[in-house]
N, C-alpha and C. Protein backbone atom coordinates (compact mmCIF):
# COMPACT_ATOMS: atom_id res chain seq x y z
N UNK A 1 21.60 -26.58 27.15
CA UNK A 1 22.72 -26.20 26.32
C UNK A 1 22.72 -24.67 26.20
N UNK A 2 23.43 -23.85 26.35
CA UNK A 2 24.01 -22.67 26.26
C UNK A 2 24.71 -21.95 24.70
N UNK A 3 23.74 -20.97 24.44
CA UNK A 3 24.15 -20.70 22.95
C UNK A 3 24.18 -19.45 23.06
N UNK A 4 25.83 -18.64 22.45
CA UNK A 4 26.23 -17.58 22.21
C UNK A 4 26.01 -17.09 21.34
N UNK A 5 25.40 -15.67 20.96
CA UNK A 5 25.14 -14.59 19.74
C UNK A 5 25.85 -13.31 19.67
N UNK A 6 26.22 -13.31 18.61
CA UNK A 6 26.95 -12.19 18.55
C UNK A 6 26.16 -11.13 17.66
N UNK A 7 25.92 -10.13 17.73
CA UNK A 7 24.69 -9.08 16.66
C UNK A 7 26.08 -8.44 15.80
N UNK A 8 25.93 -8.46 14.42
CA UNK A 8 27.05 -7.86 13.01
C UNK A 8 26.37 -6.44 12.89
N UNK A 9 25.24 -6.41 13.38
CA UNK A 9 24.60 -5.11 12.58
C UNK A 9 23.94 -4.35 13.52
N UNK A 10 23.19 -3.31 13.22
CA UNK A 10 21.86 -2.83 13.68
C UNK A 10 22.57 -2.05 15.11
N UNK A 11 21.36 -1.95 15.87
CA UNK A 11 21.75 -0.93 17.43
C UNK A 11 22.58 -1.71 18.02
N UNK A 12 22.38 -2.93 18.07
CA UNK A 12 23.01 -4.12 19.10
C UNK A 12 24.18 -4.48 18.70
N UNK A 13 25.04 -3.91 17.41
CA UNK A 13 25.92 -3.97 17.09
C UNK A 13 27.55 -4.72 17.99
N UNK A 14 27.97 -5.70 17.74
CA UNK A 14 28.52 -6.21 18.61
C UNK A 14 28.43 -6.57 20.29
N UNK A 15 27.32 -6.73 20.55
CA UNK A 15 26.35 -7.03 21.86
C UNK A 15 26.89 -8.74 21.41
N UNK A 16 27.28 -9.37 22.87
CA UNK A 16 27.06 -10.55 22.80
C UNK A 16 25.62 -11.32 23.74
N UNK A 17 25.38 -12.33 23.81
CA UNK A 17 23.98 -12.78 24.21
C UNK A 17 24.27 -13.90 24.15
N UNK A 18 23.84 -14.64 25.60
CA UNK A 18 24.14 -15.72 25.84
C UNK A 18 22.45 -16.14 25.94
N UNK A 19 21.96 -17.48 25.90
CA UNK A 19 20.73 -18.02 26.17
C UNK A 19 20.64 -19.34 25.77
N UNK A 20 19.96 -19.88 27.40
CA UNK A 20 19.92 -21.04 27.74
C UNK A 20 18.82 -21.82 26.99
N UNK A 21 19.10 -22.76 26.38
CA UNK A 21 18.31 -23.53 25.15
C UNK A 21 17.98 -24.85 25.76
N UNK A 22 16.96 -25.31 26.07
CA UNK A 22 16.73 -27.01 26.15
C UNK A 22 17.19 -27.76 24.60
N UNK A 23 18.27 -29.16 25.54
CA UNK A 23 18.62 -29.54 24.18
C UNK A 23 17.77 -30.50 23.42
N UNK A 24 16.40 -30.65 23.83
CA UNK A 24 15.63 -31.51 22.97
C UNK A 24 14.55 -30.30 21.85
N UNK A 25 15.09 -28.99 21.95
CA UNK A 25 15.08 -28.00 20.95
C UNK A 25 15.73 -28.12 19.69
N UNK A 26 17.27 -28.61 20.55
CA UNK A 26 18.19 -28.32 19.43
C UNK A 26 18.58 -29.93 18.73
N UNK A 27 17.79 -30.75 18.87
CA UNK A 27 17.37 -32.29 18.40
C UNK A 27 16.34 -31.81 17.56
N UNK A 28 15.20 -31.57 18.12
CA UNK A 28 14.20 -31.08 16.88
C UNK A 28 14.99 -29.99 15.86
N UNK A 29 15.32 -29.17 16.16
CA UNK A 29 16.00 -28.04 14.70
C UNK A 29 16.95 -28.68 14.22
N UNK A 30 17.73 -29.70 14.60
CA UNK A 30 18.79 -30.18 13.52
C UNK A 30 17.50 -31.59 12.75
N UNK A 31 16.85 -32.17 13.70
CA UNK A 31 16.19 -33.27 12.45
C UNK A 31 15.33 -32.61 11.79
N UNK A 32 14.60 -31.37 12.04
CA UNK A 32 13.64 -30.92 11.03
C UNK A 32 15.08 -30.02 9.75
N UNK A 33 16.40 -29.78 10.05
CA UNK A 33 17.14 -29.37 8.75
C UNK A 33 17.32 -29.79 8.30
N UNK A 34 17.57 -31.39 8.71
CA UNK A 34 17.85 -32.78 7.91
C UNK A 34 16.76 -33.18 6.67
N UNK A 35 15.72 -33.04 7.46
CA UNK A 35 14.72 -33.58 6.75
C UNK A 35 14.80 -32.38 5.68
N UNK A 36 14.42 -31.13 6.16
CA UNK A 36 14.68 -30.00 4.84
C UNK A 36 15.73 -30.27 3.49
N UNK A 37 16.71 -30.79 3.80
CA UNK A 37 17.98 -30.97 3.09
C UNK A 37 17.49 -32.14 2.63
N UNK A 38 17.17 -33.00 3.34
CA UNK A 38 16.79 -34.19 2.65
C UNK A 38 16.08 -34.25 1.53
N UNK A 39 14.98 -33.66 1.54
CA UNK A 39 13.67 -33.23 0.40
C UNK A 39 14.25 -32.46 -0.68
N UNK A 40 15.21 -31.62 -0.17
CA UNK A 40 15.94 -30.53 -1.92
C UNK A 40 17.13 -31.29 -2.08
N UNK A 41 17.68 -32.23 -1.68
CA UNK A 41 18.95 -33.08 -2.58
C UNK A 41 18.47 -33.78 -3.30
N UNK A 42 19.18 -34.04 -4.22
CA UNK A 42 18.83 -34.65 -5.33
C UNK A 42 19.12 -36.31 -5.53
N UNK A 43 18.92 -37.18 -6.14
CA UNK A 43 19.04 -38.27 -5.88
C UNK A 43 20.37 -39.17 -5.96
N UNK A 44 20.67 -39.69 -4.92
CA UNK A 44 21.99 -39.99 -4.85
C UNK A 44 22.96 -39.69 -4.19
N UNK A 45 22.36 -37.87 -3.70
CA UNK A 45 23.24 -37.52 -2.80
C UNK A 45 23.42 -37.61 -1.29
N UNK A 46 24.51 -37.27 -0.77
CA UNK A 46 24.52 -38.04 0.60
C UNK A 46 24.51 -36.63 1.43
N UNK A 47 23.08 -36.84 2.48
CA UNK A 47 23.04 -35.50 2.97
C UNK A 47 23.21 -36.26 4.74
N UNK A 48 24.21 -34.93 5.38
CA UNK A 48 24.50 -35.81 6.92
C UNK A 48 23.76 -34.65 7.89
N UNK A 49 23.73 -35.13 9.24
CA UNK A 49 22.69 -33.98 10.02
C UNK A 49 23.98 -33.12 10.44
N UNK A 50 23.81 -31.77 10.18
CA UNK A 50 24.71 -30.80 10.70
C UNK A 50 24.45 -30.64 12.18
N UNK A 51 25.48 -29.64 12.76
CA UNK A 51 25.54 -29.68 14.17
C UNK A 51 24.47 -28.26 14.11
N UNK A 52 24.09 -27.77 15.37
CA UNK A 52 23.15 -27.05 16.00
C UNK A 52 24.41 -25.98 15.49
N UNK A 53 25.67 -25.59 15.96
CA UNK A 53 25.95 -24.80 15.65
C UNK A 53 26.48 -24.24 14.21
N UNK A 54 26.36 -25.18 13.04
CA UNK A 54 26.40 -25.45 11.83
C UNK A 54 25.03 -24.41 11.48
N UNK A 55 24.08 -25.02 11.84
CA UNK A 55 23.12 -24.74 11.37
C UNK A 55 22.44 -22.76 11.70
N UNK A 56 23.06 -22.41 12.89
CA UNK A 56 23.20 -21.26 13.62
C UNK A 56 23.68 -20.71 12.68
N UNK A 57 25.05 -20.55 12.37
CA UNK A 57 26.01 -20.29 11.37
C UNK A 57 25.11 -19.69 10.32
N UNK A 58 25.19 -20.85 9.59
CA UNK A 58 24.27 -21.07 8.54
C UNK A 58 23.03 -19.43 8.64
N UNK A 59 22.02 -19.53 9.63
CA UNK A 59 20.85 -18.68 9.85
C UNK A 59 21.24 -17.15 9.72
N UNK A 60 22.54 -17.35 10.34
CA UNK A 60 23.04 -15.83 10.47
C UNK A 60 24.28 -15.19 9.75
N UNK A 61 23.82 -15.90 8.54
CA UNK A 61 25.04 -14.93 7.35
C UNK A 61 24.01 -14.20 6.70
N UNK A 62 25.22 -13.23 6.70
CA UNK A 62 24.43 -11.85 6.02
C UNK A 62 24.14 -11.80 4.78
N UNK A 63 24.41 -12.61 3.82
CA UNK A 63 23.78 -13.27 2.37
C UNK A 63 22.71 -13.73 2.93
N UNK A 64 22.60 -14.60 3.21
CA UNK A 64 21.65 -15.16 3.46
C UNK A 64 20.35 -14.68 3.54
N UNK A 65 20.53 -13.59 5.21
CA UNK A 65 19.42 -12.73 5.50
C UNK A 65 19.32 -11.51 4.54
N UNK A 66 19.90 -10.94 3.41
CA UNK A 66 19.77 -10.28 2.82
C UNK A 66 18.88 -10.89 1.65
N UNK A 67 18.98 -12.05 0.90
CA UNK A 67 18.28 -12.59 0.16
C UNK A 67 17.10 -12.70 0.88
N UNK A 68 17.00 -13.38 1.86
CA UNK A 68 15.58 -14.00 2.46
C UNK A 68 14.69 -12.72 2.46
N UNK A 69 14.89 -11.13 2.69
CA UNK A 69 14.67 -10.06 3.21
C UNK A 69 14.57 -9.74 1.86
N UNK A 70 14.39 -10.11 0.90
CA UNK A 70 14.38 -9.40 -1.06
C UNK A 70 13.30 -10.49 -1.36
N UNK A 71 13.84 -11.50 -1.20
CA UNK A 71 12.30 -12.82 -1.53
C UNK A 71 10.73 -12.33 -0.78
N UNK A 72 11.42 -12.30 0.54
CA UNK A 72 10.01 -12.04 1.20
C UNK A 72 9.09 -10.86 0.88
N UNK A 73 9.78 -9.94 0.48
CA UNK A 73 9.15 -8.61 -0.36
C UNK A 73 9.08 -8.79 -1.70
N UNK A 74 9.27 -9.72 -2.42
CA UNK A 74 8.88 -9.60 -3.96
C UNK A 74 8.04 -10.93 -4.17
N UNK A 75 7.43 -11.78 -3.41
CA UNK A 75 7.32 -13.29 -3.43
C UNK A 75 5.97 -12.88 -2.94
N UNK A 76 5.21 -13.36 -4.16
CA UNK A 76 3.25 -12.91 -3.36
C UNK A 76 2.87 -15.11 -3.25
N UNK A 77 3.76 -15.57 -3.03
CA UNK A 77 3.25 -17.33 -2.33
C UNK A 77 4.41 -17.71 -1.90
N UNK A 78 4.23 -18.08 -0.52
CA UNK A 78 4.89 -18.65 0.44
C UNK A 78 4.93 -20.02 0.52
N UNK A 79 6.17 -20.94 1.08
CA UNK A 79 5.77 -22.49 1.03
C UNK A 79 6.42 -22.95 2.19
N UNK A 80 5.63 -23.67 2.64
CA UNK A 80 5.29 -24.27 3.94
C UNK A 80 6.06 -25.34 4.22
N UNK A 81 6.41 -25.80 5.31
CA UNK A 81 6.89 -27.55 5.30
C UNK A 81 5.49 -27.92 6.37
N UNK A 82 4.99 -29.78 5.61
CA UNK A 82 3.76 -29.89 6.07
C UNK A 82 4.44 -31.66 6.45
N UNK A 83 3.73 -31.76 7.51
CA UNK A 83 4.51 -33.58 7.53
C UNK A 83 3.25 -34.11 7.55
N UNK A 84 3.26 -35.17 6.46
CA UNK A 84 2.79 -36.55 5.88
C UNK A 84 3.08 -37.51 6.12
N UNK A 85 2.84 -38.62 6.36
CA UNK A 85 3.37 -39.66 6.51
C UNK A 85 4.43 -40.05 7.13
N UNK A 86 4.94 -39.06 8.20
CA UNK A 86 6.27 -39.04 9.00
C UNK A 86 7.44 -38.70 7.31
N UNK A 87 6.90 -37.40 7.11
CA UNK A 87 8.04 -37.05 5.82
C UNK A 87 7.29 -35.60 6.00
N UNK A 88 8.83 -34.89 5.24
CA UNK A 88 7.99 -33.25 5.32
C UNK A 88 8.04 -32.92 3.83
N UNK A 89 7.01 -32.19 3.18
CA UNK A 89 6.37 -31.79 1.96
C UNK A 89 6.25 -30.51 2.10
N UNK A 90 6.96 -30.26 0.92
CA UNK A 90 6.56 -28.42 0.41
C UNK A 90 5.19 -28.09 -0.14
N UNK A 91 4.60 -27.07 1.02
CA UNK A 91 3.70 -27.21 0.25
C UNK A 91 3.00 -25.53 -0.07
N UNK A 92 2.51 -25.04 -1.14
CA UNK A 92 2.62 -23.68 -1.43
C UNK A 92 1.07 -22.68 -0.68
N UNK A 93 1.21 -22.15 -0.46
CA UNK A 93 0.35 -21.18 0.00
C UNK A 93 0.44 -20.16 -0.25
N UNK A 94 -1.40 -19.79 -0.36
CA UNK A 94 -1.63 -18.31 -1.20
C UNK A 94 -1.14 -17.27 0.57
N UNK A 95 -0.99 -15.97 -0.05
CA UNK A 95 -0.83 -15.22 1.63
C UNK A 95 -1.84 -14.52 1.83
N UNK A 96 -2.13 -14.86 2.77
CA UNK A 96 -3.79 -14.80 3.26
C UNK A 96 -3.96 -13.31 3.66
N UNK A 97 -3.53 -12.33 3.62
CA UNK A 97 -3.78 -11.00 3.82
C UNK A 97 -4.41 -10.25 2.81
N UNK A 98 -5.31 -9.89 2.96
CA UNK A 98 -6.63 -9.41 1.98
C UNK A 98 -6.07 -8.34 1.54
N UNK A 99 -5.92 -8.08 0.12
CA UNK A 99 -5.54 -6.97 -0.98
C UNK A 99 -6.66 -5.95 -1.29
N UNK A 100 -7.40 -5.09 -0.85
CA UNK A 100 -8.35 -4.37 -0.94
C UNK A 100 -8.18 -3.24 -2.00
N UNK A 101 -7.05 -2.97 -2.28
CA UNK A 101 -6.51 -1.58 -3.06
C UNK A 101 -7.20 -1.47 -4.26
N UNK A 102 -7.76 -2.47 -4.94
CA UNK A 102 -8.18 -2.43 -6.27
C UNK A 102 -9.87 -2.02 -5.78
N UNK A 103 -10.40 -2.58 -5.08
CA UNK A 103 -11.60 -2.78 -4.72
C UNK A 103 -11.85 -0.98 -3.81
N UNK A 104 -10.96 -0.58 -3.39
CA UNK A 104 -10.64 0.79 -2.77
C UNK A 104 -10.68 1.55 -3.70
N UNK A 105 -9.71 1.25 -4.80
CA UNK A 105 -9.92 2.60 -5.81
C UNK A 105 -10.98 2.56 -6.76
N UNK A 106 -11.90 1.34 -7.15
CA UNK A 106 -13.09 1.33 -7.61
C UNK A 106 -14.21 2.06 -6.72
N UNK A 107 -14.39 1.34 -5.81
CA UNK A 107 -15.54 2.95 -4.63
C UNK A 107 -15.05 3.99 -5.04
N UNK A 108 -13.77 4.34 -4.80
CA UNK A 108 -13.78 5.63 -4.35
C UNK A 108 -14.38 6.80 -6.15
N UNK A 109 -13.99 5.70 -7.09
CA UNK A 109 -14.49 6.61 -8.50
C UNK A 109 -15.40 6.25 -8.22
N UNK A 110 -16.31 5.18 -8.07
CA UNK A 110 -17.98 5.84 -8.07
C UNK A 110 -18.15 6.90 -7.53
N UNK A 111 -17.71 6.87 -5.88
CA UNK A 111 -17.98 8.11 -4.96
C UNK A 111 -17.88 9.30 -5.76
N UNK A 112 -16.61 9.34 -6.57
CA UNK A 112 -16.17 10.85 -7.76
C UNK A 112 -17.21 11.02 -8.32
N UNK A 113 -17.82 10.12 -9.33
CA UNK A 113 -18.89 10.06 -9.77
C UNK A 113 -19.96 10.70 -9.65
N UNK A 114 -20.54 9.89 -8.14
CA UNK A 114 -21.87 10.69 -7.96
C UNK A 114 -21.51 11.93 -7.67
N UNK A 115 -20.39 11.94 -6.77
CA UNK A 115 -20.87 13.52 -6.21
C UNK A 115 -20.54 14.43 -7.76
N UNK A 116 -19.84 13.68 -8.49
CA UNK A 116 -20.08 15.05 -9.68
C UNK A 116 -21.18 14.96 -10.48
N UNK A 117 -21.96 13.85 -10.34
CA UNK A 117 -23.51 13.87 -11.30
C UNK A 117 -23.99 14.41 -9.96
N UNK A 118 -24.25 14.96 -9.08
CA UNK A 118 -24.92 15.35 -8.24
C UNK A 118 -24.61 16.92 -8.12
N UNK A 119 -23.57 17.36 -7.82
CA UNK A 119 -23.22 18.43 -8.22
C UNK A 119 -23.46 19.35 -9.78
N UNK A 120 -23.20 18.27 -10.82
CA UNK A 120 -24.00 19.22 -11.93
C UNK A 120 -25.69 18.77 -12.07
N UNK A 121 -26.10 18.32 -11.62
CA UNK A 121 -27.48 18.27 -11.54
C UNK A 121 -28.14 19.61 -10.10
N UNK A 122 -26.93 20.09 -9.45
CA UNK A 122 -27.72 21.19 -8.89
C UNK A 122 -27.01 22.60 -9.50
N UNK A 123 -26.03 22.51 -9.97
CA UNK A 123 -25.58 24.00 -10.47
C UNK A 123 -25.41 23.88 -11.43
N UNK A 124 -25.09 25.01 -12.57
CA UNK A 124 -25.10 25.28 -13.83
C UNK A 124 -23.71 24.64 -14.63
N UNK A 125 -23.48 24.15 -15.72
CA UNK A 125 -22.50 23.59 -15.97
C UNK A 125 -21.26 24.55 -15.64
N UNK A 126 -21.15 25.79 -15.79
CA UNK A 126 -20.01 26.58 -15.68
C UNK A 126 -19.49 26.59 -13.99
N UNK A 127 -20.19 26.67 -13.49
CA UNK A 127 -20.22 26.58 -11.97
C UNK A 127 -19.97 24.81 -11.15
N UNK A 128 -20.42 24.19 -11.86
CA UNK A 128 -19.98 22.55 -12.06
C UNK A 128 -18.80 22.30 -11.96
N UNK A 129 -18.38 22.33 -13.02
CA UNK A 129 -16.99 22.35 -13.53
C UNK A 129 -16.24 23.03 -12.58
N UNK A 130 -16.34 24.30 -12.30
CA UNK A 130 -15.17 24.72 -11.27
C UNK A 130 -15.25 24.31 -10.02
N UNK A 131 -16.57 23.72 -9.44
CA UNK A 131 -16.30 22.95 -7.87
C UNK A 131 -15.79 21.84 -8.31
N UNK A 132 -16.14 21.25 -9.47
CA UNK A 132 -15.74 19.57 -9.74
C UNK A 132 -14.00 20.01 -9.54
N UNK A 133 -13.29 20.65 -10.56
CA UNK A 133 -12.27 20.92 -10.59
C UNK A 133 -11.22 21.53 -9.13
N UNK A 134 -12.21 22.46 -8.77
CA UNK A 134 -11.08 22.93 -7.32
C UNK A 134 -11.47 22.11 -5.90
N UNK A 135 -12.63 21.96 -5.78
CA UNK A 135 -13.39 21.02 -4.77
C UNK A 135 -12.73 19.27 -4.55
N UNK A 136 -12.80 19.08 -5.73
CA UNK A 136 -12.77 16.98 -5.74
C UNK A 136 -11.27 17.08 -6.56
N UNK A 137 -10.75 17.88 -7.51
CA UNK A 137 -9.56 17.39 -8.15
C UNK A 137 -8.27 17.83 -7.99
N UNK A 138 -8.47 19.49 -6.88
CA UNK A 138 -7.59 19.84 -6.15
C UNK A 138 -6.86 20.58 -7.22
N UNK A 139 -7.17 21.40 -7.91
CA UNK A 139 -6.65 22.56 -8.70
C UNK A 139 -6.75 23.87 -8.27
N UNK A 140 -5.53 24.26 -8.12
CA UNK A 140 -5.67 25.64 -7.24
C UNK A 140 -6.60 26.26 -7.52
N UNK A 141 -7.19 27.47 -6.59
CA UNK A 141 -8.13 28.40 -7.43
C UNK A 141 -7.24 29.42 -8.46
N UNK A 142 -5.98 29.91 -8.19
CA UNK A 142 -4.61 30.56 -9.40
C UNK A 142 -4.84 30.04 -10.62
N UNK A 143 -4.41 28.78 -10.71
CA UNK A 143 -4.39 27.76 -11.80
C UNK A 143 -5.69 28.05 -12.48
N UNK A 144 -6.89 27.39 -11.61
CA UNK A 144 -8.31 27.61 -12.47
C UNK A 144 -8.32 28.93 -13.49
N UNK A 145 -7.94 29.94 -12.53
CA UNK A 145 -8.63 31.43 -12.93
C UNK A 145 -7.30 31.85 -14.29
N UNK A 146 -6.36 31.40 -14.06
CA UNK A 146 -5.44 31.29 -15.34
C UNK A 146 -6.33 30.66 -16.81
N UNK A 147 -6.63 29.62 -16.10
CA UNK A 147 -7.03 28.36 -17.16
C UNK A 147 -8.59 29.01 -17.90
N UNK A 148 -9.49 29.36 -17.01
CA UNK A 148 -10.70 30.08 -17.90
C UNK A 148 -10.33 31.80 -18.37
N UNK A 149 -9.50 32.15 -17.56
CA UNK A 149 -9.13 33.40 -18.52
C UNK A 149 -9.85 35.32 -17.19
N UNK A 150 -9.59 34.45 -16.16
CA UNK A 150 -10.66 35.72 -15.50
C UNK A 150 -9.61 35.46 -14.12
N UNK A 151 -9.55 36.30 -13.28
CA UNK A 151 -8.68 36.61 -11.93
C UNK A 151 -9.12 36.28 -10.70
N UNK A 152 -8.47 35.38 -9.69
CA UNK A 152 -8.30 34.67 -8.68
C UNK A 152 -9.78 34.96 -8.08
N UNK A 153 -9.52 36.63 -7.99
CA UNK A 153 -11.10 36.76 -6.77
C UNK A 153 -12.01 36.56 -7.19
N UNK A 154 -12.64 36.87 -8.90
CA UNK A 154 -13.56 36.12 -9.40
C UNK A 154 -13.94 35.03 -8.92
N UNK A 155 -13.20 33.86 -9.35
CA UNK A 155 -13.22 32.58 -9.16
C UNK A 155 -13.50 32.71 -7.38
N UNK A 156 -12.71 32.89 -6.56
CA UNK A 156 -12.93 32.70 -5.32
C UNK A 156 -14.64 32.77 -4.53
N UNK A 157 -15.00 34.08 -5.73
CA UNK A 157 -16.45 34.65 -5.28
C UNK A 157 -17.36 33.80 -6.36
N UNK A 158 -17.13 33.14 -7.14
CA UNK A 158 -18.25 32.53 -7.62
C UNK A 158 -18.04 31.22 -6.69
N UNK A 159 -16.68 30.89 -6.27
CA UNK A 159 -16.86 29.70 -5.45
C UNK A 159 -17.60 29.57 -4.64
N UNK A 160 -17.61 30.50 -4.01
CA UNK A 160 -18.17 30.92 -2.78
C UNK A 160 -19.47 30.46 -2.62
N UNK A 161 -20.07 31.38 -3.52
CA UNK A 161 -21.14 31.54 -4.28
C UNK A 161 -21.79 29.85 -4.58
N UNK A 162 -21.51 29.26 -5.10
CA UNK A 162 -21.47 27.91 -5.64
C UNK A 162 -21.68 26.88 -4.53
N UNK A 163 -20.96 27.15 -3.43
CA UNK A 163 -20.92 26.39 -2.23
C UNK A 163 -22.21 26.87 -1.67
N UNK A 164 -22.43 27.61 -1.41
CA UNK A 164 -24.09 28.37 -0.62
C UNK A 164 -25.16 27.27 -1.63
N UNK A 165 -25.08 27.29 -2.70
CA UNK A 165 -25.84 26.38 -3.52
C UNK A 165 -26.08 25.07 -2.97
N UNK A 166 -24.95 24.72 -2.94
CA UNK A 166 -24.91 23.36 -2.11
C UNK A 166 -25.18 22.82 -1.20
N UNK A 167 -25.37 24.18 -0.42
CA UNK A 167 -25.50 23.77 1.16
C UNK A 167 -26.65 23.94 1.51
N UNK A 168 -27.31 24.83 0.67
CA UNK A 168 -28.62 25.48 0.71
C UNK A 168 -29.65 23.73 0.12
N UNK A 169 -29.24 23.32 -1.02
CA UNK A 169 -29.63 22.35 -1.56
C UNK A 169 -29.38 21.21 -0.74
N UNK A 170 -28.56 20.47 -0.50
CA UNK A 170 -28.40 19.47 -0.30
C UNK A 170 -28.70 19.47 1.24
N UNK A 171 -28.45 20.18 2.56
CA UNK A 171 -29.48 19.72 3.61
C UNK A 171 -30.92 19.76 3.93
């Protein structure tokens, strides 16, 4: 069977596309919609198998894919169709892609941590403080030398200064 596409959007913008489909494809996608439809109607109601191109239709309205494209980004569990008993069941799943960010920004404050108990355990608190501050927290050296009350090159030359400490110490 032979199925025509037409693209509404994007680069391909009115591109048509033809492609050759086996029709025991398009037997399976209309009884697995049936069965879908079947499971969310409610009782009593009369649900019939739509046509392949019903169902096409259907896939490619732009509501549609605009919602699906807002769910899938705000929706942290996904649900599955699972067949049982020759019947299909919703069934929910966690999304298996490992969330590390919390566990990332916990290291990384220890890491802050030591290196600043390590750093004032080799230099003097005054000298501490300004690598902790321009070194790890990214405060200009301007800003600093505003903030304690003394001028850029100061600060630059005790930095300096401060770093030789470090380097001298710690290899």
């Amino acid at each position: 069977m032979k199925v025509t596409l037409k693209y509404d959007q994007g680069i391909k913008a009115n591109e048509v596309v033809s492609l050759e489909i086996p029709a025991q494809e398009f037997e399976t996608m209309i009884e697995f919609d049936y069965q879908e439809r079947l499971m969310k109607a409610e009782e009593g109601e009369l649900v019939e198998r739509r046509t392949s191109q019903e169902i096409l239709d259907e896939m490619n309205r732009i509501e549609r894919n605009s919602w699906r494209r807002y769910k899938e980004h705000t929706s942290y569990s996904n649900v599955v169709l699972k067949r049982e008993d020759d019947q299909l069941v919703e069934e929910e799943i966690i999304d298996t892609f490992a969330d590390n960010s919390q566990l990332e920004d916990f290291e990384k404050e220890i890491d802050y941590e030591e290196q600043c108990q390590k750093i004032r355990q080799l230099l003097k608190p005054d000298q501490a403080d300004m690598v902790i501050a321009i070194c790890l927290d990214g405060v200009r050296v301007k800003d600093y030398a505003e903030q304690i009350g003394i001028t850029a090159k100061q600060v630059t030359d005790r930095l300096s200064y401060a770093k030789q400490i470090l380097r001298e110490n710690v290899v």
